[in-house]
C-alpha atoms as a PDB file:
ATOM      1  CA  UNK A   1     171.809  91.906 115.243  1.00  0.00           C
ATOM      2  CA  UNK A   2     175.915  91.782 116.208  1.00  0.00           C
ATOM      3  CA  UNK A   3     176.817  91.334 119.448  1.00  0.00           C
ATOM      4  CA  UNK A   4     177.651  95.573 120.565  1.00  0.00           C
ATOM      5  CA  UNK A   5     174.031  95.587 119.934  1.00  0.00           C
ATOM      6  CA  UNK A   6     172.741  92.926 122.281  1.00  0.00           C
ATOM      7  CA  UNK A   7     175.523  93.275 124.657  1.00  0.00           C
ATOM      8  CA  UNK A   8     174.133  96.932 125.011  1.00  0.00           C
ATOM      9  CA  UNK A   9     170.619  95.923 125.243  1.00  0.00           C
ATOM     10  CA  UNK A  10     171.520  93.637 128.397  1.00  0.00           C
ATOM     11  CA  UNK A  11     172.657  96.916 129.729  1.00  0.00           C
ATOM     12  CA  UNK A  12     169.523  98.844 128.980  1.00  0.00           C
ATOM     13  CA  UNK A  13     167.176  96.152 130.522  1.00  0.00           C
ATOM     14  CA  UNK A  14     169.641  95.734 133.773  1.00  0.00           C
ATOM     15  CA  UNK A  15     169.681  99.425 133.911  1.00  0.00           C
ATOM     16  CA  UNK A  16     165.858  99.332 134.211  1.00  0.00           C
ATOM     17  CA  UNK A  17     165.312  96.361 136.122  1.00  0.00           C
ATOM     18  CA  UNK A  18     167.611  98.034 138.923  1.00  0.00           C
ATOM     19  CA  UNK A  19     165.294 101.422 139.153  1.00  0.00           C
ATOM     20  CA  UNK A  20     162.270  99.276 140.850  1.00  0.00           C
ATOM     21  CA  UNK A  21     165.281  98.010 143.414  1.00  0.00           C
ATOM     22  CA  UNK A  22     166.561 101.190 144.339  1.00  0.00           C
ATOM     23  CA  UNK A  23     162.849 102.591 144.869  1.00  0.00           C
ATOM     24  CA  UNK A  24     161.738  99.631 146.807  1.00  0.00           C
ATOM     25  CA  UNK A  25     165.110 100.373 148.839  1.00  0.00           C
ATOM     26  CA  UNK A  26     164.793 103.977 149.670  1.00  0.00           C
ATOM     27  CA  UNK A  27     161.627 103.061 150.632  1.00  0.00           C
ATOM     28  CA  UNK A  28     162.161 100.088 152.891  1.00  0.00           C
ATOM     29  CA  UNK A  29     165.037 102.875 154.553  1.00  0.00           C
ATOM     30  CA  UNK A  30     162.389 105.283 154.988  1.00  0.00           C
ATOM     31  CA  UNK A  31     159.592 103.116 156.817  1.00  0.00           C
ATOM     32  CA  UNK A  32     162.643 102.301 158.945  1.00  0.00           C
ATOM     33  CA  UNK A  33     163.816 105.586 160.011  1.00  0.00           C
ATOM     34  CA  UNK A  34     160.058 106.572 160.528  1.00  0.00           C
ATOM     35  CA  UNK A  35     160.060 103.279 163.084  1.00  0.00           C
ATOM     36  CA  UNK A  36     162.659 104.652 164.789  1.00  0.00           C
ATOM     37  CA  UNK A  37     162.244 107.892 165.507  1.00  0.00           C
ATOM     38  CA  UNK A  38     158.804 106.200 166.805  1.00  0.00           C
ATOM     39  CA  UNK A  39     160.404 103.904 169.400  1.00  0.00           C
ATOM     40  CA  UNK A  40     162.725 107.026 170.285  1.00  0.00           C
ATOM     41  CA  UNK A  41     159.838 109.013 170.757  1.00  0.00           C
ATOM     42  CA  UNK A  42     158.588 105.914 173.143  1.00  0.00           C
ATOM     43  CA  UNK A  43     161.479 106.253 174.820  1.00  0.00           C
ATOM     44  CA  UNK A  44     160.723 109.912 176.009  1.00  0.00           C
ATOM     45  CA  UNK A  45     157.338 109.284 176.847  1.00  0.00           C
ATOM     46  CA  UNK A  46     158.837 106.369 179.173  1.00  0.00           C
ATOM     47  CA  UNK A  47     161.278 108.602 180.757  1.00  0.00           C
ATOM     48  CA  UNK A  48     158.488 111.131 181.043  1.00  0.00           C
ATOM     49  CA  UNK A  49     156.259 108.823 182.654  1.00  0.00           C
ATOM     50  CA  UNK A  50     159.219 107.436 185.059  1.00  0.00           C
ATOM     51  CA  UNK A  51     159.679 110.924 186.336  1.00  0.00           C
ATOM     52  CA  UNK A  52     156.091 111.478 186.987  1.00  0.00           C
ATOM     53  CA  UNK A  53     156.609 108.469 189.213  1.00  0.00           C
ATOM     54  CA  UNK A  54     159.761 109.191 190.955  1.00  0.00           C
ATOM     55  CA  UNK A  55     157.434 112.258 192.404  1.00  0.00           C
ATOM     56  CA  UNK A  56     154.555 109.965 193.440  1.00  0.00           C
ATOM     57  CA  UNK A  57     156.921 107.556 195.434  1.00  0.00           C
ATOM     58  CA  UNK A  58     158.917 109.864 197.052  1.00  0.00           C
ATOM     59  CA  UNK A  59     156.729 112.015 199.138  1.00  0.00           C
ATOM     60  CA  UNK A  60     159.902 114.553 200.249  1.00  0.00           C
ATOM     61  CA  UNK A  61     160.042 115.491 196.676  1.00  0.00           C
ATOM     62  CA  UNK A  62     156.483 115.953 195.743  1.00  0.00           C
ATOM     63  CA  UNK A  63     156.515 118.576 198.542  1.00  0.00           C
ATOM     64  CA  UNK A  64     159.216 119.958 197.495  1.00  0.00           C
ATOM     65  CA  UNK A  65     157.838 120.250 193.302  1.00  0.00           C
ATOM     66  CA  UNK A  66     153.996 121.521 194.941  1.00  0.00           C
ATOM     67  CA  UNK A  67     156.103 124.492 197.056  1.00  0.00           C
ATOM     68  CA  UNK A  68     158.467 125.451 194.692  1.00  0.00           C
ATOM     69  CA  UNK A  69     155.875 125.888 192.147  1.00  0.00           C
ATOM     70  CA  UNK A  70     154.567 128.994 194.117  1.00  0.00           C
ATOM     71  CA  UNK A  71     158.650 129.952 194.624  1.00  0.00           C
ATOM     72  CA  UNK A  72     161.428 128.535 193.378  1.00  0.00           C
ATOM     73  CA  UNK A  73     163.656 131.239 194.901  1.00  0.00           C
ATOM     74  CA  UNK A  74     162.228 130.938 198.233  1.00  0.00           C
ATOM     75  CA  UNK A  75     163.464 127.575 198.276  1.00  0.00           C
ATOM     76  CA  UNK A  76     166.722 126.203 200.481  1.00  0.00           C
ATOM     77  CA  UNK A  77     169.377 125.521 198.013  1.00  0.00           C
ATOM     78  CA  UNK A  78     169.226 121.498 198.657  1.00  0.00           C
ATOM     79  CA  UNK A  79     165.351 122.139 197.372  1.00  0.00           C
ATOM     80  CA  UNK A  80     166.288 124.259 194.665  1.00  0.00           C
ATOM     81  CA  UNK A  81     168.322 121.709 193.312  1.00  0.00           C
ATOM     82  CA  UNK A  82     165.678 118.884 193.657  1.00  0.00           C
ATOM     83  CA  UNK A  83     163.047 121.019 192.089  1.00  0.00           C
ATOM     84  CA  UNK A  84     165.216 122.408 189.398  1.00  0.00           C
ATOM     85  CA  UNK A  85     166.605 118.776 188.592  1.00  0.00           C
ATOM     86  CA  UNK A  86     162.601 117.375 188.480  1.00  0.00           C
ATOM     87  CA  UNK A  87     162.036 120.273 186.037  1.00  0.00           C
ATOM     88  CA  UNK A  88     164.876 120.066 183.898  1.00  0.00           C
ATOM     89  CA  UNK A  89     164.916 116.544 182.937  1.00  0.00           C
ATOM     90  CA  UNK A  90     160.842 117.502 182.620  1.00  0.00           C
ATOM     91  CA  UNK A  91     161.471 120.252 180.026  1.00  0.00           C
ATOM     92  CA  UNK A  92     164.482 118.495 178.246  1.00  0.00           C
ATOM     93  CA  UNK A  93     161.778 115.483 177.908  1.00  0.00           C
ATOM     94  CA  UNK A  94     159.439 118.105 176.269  1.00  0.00           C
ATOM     95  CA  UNK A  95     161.683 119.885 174.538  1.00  0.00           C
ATOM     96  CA  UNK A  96     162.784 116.176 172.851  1.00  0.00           C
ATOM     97  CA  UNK A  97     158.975 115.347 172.538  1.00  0.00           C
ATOM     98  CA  UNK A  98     158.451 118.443 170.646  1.00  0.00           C
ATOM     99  CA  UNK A  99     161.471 117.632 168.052  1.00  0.00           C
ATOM    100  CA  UNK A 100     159.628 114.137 167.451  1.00  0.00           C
ATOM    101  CA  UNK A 101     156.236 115.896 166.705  1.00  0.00           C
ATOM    102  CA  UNK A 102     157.884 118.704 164.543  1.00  0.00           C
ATOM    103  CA  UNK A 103     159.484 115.697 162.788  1.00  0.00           C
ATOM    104  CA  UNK A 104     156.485 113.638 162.295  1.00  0.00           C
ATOM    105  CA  UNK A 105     157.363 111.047 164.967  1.00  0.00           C
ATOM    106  CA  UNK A 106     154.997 111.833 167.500  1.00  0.00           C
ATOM    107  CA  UNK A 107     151.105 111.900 166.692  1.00  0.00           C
ATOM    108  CA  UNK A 108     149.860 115.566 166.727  1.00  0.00           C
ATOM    109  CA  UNK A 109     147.162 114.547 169.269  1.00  0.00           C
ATOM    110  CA  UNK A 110     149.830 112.772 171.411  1.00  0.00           C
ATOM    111  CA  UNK A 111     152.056 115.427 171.492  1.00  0.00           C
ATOM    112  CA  UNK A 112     149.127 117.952 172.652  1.00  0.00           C
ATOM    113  CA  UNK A 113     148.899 116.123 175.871  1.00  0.00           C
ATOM    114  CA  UNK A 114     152.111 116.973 176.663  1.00  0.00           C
ATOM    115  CA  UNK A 115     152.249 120.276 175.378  1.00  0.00           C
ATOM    116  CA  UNK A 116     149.008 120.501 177.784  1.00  0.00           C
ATOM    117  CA  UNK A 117     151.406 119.403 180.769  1.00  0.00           C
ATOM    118  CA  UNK A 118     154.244 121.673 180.257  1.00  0.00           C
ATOM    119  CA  UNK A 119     151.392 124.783 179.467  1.00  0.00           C
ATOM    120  CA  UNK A 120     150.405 124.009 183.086  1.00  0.00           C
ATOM    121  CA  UNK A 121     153.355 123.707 184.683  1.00  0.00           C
ATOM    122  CA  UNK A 122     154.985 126.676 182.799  1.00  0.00           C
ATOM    123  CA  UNK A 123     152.012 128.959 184.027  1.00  0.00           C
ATOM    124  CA  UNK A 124     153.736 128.651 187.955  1.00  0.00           C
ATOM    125  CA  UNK A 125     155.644 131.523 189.380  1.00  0.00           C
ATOM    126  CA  UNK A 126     158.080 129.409 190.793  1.00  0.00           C
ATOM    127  CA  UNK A 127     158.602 127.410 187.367  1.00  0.00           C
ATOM    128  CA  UNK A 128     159.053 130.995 185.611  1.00  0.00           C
ATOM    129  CA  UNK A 129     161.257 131.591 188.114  1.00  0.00           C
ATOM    130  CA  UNK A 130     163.338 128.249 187.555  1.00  0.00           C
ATOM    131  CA  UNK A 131     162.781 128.613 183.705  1.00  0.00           C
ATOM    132  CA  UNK A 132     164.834 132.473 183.737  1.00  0.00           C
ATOM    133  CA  UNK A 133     167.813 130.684 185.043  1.00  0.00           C
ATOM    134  CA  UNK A 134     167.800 127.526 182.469  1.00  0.00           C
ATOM    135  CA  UNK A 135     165.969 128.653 179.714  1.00  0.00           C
ATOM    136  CA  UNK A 136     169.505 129.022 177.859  1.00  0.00           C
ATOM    137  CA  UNK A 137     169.690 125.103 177.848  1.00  0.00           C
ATOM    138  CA  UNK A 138     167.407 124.597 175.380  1.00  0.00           C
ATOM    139  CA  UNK A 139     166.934 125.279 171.407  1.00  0.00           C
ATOM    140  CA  UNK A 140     165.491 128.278 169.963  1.00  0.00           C
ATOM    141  CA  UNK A 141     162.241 127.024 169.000  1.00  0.00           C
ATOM    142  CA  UNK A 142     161.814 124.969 172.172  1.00  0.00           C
ATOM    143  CA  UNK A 143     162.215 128.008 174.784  1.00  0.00           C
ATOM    144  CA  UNK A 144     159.921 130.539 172.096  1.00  0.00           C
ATOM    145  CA  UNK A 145     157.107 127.851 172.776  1.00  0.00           C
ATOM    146  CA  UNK A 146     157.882 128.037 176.778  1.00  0.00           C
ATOM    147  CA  UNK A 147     158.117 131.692 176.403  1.00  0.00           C
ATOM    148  CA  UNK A 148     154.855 131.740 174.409  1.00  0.00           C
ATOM    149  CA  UNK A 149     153.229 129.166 177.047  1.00  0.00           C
ATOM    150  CA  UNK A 150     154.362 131.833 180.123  1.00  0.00           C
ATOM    151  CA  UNK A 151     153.114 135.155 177.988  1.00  0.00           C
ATOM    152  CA  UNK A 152     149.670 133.785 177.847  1.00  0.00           C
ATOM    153  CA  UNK A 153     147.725 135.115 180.655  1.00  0.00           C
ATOM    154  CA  UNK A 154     146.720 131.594 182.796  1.00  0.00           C
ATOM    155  CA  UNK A 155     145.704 130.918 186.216  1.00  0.00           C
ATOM    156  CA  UNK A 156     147.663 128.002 187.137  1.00  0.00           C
ATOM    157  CA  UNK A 157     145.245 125.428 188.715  1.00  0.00           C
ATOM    158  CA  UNK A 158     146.783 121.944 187.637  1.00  0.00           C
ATOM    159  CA  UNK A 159     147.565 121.435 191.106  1.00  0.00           C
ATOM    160  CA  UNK A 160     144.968 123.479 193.243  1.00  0.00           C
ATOM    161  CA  UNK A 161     143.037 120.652 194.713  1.00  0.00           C
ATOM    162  CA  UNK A 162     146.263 119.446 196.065  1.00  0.00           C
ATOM    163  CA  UNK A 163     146.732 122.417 198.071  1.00  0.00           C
ATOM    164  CA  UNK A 164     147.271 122.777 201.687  1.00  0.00           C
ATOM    165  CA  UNK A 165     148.845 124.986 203.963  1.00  0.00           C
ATOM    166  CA  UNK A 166     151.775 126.431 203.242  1.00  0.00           C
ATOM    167  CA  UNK A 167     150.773 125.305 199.846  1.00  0.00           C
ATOM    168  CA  UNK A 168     148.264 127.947 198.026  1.00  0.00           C
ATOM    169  CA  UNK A 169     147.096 128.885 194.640  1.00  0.00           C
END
């Protein structure tokens, strides 16, 4: 044996050893990417949550989300603008949900609960109201799911036991 022919059998065996390296890489990359599109994911569902909250402290603004689900166009302008903000950052927080779920981020089951949530609030007049002016703000798939949500015949009753006059169901 001359030395070409060990010098290229180094080669061989470094070329192989190398294979296991690069596998063991690509997949220590992918767990990591899958981690974090998880924590973004947490993120939303934070932000989601926050916003939920903002409408339970702040009693002016929970009567203005309960009447301008019957009528968003009935609305003064200053209400229009709280109402539309509220469901805006609510949708864009769906609409970002739902990219995590198509991309295997978010747990089927999880994202069902909030598919649930945005199905109710979707089946409002004054949300389908809201939703014709902004539904151009979102990405294809996103408002054919809204559009599919507010096609289905539904009685929208998430928040009838909250209702008093003027508010009605």
């Amino acid at each position: 044996m001359n030395w070409e022919m060990i010098g290229a059998l180094g080669q061989i065996i470094a070329a192989v050893a190398v294979i296991p390296s690069v596998v063991y890489l690509a997949i220590q990359i992918r767990n990591q990417n899958k981690e974090s599109r998880r924590a973004s994911a947490n993120v939303f569902i934070l932000h989601w949550s926050d916003l939920r909250k903002s409408m339970s402290d702040n009693g002016d603004l929970a009567a203005i989300h309960l009447r301008g689900l019957q009528s968003f166009d009935e609305l003064d302008s200053v209400s229009k603008l709280r109402f539309g903000s509220g469901l805006g950052r609510l949708f864009l927080l769906s609409e970002g949900l739902y990219r995590f779920y198509l991309g295997g981020a978010l747990d089927p089951e999880l994202w069902g609960t909030f598919e649930r949530a945005t199905a109710d609030l979707a089946a409002y007049p004054g949300v389908q109201e809201w939703w014709s002016t902004r539904r151009h703000w979102h990405t294809d798939g996103f408002r054919a799911l809204v559009e599919q949500m507010i096609a289905e015949p539904r009685n929208p009753k998430a928040y009838q036991r909250y209702s008093e006059p003027p508010f009605h169901t």
